[in-house]
C-alpha atoms as a PDB file:
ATOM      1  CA  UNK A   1      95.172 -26.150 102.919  1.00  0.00           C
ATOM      2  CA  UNK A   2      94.973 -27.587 106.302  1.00  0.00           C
ATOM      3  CA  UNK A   3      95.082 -31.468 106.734  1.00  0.00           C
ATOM      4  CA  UNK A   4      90.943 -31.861 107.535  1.00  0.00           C
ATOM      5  CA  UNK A   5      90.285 -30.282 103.940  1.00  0.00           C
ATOM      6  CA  UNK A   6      92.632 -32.936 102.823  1.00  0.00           C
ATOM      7  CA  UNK A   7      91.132 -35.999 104.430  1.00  0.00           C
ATOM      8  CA  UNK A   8      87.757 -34.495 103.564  1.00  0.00           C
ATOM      9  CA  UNK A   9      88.670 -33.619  99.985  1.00  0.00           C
ATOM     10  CA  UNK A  10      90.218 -37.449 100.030  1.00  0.00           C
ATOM     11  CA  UNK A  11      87.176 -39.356 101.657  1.00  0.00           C
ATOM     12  CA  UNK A  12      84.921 -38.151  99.102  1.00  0.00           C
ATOM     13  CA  UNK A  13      87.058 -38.568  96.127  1.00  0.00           C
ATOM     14  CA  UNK A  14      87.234 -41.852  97.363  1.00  0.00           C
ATOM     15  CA  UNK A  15      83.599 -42.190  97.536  1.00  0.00           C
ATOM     16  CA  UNK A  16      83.357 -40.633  94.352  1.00  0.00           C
ATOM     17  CA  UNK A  17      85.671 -44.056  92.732  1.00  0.00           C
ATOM     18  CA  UNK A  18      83.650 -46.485  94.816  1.00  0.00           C
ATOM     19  CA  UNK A  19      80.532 -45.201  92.946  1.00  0.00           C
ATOM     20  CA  UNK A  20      81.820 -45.190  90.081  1.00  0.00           C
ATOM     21  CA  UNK A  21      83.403 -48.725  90.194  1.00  0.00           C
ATOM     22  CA  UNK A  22      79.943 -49.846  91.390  1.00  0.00           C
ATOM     23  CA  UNK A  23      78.276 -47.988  87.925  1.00  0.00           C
ATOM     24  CA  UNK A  24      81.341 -49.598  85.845  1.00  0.00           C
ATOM     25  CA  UNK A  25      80.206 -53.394  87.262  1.00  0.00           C
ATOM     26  CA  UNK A  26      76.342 -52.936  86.901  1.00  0.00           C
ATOM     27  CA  UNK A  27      76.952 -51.552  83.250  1.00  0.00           C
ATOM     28  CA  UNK A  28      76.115 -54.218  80.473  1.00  0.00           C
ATOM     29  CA  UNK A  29      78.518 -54.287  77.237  1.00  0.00           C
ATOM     30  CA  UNK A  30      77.543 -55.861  74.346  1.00  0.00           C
ATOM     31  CA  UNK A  31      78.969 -57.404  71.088  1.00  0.00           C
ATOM     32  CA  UNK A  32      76.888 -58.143  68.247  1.00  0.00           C
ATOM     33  CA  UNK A  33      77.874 -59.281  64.925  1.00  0.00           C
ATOM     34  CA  UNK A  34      75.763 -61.408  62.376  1.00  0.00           C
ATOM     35  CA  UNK A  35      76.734 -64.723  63.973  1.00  0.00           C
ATOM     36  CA  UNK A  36      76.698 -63.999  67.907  1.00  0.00           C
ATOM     37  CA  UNK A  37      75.878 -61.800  70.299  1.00  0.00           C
ATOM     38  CA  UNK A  38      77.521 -61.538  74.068  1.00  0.00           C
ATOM     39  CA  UNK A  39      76.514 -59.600  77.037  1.00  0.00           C
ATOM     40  CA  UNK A  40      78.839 -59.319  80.017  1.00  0.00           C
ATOM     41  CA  UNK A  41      78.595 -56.780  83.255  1.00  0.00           C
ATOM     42  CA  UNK A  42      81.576 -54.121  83.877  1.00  0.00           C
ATOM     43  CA  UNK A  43      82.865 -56.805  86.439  1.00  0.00           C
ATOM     44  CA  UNK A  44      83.604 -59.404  83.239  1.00  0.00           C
ATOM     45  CA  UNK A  45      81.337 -61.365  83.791  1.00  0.00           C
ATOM     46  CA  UNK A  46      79.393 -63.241  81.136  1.00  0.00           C
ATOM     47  CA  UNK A  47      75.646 -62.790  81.575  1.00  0.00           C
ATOM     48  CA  UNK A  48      74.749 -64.278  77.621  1.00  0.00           C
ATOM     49  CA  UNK A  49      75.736 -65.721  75.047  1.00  0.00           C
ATOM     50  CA  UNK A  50      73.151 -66.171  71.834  1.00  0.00           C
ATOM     51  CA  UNK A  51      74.749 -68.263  68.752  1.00  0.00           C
ATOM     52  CA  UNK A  52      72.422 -65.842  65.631  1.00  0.00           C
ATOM     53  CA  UNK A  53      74.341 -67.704  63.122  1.00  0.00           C
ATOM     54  CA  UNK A  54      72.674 -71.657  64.126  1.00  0.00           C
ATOM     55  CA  UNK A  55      74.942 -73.328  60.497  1.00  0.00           C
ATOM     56  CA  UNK A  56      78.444 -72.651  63.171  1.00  0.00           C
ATOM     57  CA  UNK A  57      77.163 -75.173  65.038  1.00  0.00           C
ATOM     58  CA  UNK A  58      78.738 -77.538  62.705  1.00  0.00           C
ATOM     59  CA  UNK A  59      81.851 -75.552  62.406  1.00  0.00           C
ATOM     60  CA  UNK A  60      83.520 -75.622  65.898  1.00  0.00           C
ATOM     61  CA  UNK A  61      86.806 -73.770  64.448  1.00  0.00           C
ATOM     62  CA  UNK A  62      84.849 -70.857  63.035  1.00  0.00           C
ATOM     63  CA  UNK A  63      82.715 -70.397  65.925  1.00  0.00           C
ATOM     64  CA  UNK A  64      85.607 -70.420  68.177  1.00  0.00           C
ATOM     65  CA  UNK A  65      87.025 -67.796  66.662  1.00  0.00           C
ATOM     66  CA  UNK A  66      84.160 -65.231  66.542  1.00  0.00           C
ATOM     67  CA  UNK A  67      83.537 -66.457  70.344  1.00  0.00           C
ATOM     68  CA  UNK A  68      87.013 -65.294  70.332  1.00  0.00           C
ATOM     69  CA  UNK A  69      87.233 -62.202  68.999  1.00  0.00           C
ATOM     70  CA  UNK A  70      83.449 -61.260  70.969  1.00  0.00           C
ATOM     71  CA  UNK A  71      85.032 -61.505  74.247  1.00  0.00           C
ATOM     72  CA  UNK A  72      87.978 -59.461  73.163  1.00  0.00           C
ATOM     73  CA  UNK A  73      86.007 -57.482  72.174  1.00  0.00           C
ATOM     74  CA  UNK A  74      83.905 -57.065  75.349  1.00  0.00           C
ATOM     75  CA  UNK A  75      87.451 -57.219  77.700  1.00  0.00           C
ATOM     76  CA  UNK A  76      88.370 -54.146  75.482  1.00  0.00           C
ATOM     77  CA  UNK A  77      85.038 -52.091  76.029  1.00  0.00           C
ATOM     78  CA  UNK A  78      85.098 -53.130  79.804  1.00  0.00           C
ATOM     79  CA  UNK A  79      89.012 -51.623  79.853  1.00  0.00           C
ATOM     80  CA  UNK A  80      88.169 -49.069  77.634  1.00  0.00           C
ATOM     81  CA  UNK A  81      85.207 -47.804  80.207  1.00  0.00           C
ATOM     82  CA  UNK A  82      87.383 -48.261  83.105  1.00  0.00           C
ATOM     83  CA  UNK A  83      90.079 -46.015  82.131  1.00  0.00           C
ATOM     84  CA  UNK A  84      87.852 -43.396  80.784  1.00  0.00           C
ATOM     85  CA  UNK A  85      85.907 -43.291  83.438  1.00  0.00           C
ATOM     86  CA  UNK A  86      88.538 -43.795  86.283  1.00  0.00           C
ATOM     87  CA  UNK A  87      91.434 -42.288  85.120  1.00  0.00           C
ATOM     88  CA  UNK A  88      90.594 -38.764  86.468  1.00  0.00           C
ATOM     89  CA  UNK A  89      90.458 -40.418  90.115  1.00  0.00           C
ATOM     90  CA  UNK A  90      93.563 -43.181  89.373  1.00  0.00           C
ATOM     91  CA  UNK A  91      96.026 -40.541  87.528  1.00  0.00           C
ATOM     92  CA  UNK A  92      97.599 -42.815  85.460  1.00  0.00           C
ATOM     93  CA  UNK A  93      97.528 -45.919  87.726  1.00  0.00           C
ATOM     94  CA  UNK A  94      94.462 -47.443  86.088  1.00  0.00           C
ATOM     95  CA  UNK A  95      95.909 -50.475  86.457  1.00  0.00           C
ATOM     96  CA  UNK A  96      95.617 -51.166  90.200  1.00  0.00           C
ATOM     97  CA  UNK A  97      92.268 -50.990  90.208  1.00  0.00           C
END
């Protein structure tokens, strides 16, 4: 293979990972339980937060717990997506991206 099949095969693999970064950010993940639900793009960032459960209002300790384990929960869908999704381009290396 000569080095300009290379750089081409390269450049769009590479623009193959930028669009699929971009999808990864734009995509919305949800948790949902009885008491909350959280939305947050692929970029983690929060975009809502609705409280279903309005009687942990006057427990702070239980509701930040299920806050808790809701945005673990949404980190580990985000990951999850990312290294299904970009692992064929990163081989492995998921993790400097």
């Amino acid at each position: 293979m000569n080095m300009q099949a290379i750089m081409a095969q390269a450049k769009k693999l590479q623009g193959e990972l930028e669009k699929t970064t971009k999808e990864i950010e734009e995509k919305e993940f949800l948790y949902k339980s009885d008491n909350v639900l959280i939305l947050a793009t692929g970029n983690n960032k929060i975009s809502k937060i609705e409280i279903i459960n309005k009687s942990l209002l006057d427990d702070e300790e239980m509701l930040e717990d299920i806050l808790l384990v809701g945005f673990n929960s949404i980190l580990s869908q985000i990951k999850s997506e990312k290294e299904n999704k970009l692992g064929k381009y990163t081989g492995g290396m998921g993790g400097l991206f």
